[in-house]
Protein backbone atom coordinates (compact mmCIF):
# COMPACT_ATOMS: atom_id res chain seq x y z
CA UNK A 1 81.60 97.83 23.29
CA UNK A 2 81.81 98.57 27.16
CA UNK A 3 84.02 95.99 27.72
CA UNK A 4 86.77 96.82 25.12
CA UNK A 5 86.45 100.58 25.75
CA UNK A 6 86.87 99.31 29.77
CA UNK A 7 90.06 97.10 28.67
CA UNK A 8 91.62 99.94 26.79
CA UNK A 9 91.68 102.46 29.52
CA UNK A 10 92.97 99.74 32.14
CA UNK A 11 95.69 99.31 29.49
CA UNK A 12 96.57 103.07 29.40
CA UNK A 13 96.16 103.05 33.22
CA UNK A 14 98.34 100.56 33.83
CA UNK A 15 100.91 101.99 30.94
CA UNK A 16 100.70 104.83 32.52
CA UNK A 17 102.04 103.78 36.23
CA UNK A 18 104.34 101.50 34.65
CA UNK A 19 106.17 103.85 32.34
CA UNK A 20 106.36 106.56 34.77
CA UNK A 21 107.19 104.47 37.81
CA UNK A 22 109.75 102.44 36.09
CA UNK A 23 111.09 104.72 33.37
CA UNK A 24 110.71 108.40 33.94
CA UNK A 25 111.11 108.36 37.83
CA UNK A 26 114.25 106.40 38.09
CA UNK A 27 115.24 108.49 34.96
CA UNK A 28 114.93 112.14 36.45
CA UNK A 29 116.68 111.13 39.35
CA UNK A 30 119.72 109.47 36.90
CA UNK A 31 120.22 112.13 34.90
CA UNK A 32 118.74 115.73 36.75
CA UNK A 33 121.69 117.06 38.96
CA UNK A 34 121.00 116.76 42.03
CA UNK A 35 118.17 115.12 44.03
CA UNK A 36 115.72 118.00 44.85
CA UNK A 37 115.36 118.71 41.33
CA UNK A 38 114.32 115.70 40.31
CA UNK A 39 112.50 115.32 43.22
CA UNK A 40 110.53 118.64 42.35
CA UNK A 41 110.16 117.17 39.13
CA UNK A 42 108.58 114.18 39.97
CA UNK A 43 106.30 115.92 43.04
CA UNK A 44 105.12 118.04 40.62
CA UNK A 45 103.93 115.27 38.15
CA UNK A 46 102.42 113.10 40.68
CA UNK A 47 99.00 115.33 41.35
CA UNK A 48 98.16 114.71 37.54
CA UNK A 49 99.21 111.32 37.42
CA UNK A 50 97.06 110.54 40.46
CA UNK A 51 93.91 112.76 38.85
CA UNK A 52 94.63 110.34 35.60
CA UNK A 53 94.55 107.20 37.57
CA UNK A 54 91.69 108.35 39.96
CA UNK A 55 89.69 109.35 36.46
CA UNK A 56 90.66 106.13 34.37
CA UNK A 57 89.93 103.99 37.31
CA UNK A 58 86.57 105.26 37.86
CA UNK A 59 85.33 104.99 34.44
CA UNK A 60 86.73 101.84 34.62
CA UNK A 61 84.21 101.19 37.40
CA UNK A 62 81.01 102.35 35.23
CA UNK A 63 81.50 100.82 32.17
CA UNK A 64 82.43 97.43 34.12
CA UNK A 65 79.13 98.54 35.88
CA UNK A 66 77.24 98.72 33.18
CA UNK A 67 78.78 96.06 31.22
CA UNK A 68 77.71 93.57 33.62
CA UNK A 69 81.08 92.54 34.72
CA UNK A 70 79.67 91.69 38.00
CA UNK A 71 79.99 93.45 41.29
CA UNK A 72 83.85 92.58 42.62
CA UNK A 73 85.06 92.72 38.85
CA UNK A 74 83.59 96.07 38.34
CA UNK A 75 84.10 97.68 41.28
CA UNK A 76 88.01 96.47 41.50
CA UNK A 77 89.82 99.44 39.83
CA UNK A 78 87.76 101.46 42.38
CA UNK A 79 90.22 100.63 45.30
CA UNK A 80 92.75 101.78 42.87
CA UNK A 81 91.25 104.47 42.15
CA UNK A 82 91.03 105.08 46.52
CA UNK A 83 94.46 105.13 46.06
CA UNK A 84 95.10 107.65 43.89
CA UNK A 85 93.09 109.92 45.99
CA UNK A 86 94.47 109.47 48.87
CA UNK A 87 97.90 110.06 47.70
CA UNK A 88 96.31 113.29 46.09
CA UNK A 89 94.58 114.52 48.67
CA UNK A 90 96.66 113.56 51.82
CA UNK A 91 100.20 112.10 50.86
CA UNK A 92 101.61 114.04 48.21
CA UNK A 93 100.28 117.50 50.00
CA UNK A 94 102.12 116.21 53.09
CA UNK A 95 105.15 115.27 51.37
CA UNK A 96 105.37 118.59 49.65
CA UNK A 97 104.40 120.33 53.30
CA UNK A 98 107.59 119.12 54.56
CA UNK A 99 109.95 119.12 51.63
CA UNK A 100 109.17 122.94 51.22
CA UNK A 101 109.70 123.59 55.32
CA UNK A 102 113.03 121.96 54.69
CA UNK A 103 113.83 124.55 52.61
CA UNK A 104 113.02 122.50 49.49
CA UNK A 105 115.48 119.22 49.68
CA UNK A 106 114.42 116.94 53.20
CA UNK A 107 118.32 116.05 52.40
CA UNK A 108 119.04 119.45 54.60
CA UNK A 109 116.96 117.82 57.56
CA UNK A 110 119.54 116.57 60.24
CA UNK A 111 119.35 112.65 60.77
CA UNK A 112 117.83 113.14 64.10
CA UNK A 113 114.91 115.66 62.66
CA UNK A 114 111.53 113.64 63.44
CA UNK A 115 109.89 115.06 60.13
CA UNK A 116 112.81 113.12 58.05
CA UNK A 117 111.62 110.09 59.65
CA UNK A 118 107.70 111.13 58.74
CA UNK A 119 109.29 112.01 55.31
CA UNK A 120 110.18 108.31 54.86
CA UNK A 121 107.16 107.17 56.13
CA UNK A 122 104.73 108.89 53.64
CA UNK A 123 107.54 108.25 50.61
CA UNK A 124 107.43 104.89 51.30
CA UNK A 125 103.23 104.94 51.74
CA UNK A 126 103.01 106.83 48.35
CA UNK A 127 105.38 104.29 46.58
CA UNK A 128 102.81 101.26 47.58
CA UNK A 129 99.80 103.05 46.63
CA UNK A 130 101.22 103.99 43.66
CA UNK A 131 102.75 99.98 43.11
CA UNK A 132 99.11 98.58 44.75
CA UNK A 133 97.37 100.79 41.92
CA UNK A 134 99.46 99.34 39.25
CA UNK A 135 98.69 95.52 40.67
CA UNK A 136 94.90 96.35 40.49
CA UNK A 137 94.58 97.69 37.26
CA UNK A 138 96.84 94.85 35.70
CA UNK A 139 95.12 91.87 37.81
CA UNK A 140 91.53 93.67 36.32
CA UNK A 141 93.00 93.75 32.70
CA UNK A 142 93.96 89.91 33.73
CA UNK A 143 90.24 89.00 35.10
CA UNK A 144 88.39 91.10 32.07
CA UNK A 145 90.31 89.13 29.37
CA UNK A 146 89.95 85.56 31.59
CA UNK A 147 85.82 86.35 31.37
CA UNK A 148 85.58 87.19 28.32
CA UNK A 149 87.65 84.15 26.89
CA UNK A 150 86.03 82.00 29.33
CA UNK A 151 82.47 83.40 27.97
CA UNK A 152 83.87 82.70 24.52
């Protein structure tokens, strides 16, 4: 029971990253006018997509627990779930922080303007968390399906 509950919230984890990462995201920033809007749009999204993940990663974690998939299995979507936090607690705040002292679009920071440089940096740290949580819940879906066919 644990371990198809545990399989079908990896699958809606992992749904979850994928579909927004690869079809709303590059969507809102097709079709919004304008980058700062869609870049509100998807800043404003984030913090509940990272709660999701850091939630559905975490239960993950028990019921893998308790389901005896074995320390490394079980405690796998954990990392993921380390990287949802962070980007909740630390990267997305900070990415907001200077997107709003820009006056809302970094695009009116002058190319010489050392926060547009920071800007890049955190973007670019939030896009792999966000892409390294999406490997970890997929290679765990992968691992939970290999044990239980190989205990089959």
């Amino acid at each position: 029971m644990s371990q198809g509950l545990r399989l079908a919230l990896l699958g809606i984890w992992a749904g979850m990253l994928l579909a927004i990462g690869l079809v709303a995201i590059p969507a809102a920033f097709q079709t919004l006018p304008g980058t700062e809007l869609s870049a509100r749009l998807v800043g404003a999204a984030l913090p509940t997509l990272d709660q999701a993940g850091l939630a559905l990663a975490f239960a993950a974690v028990g019921l893998g627990w308790v389901g005896g998939a074995g320390r490394t299995r079980a405690l796998l979507p954990g990392l993921g779930g380390a990287f949802h936090l962070t980007s909740l607690l630390w990267l997305a705040p900070r990415i907001h922080q200077i997107r709003e002292a820009a006056g809302g679009s970094v695009g009116r920071l002058g190319v010489d303007n050392p926060e547009l440089e920071l800007f890049a940096l955190l973007h670019n740290g939030s896009v792999a968390l966000f892409v390294a949580a999406g490997v970890i819940a997929l290679a765990t879906i992968a691992w939970d399906l290999l044990a239980t066919i190989r205990k089959n």
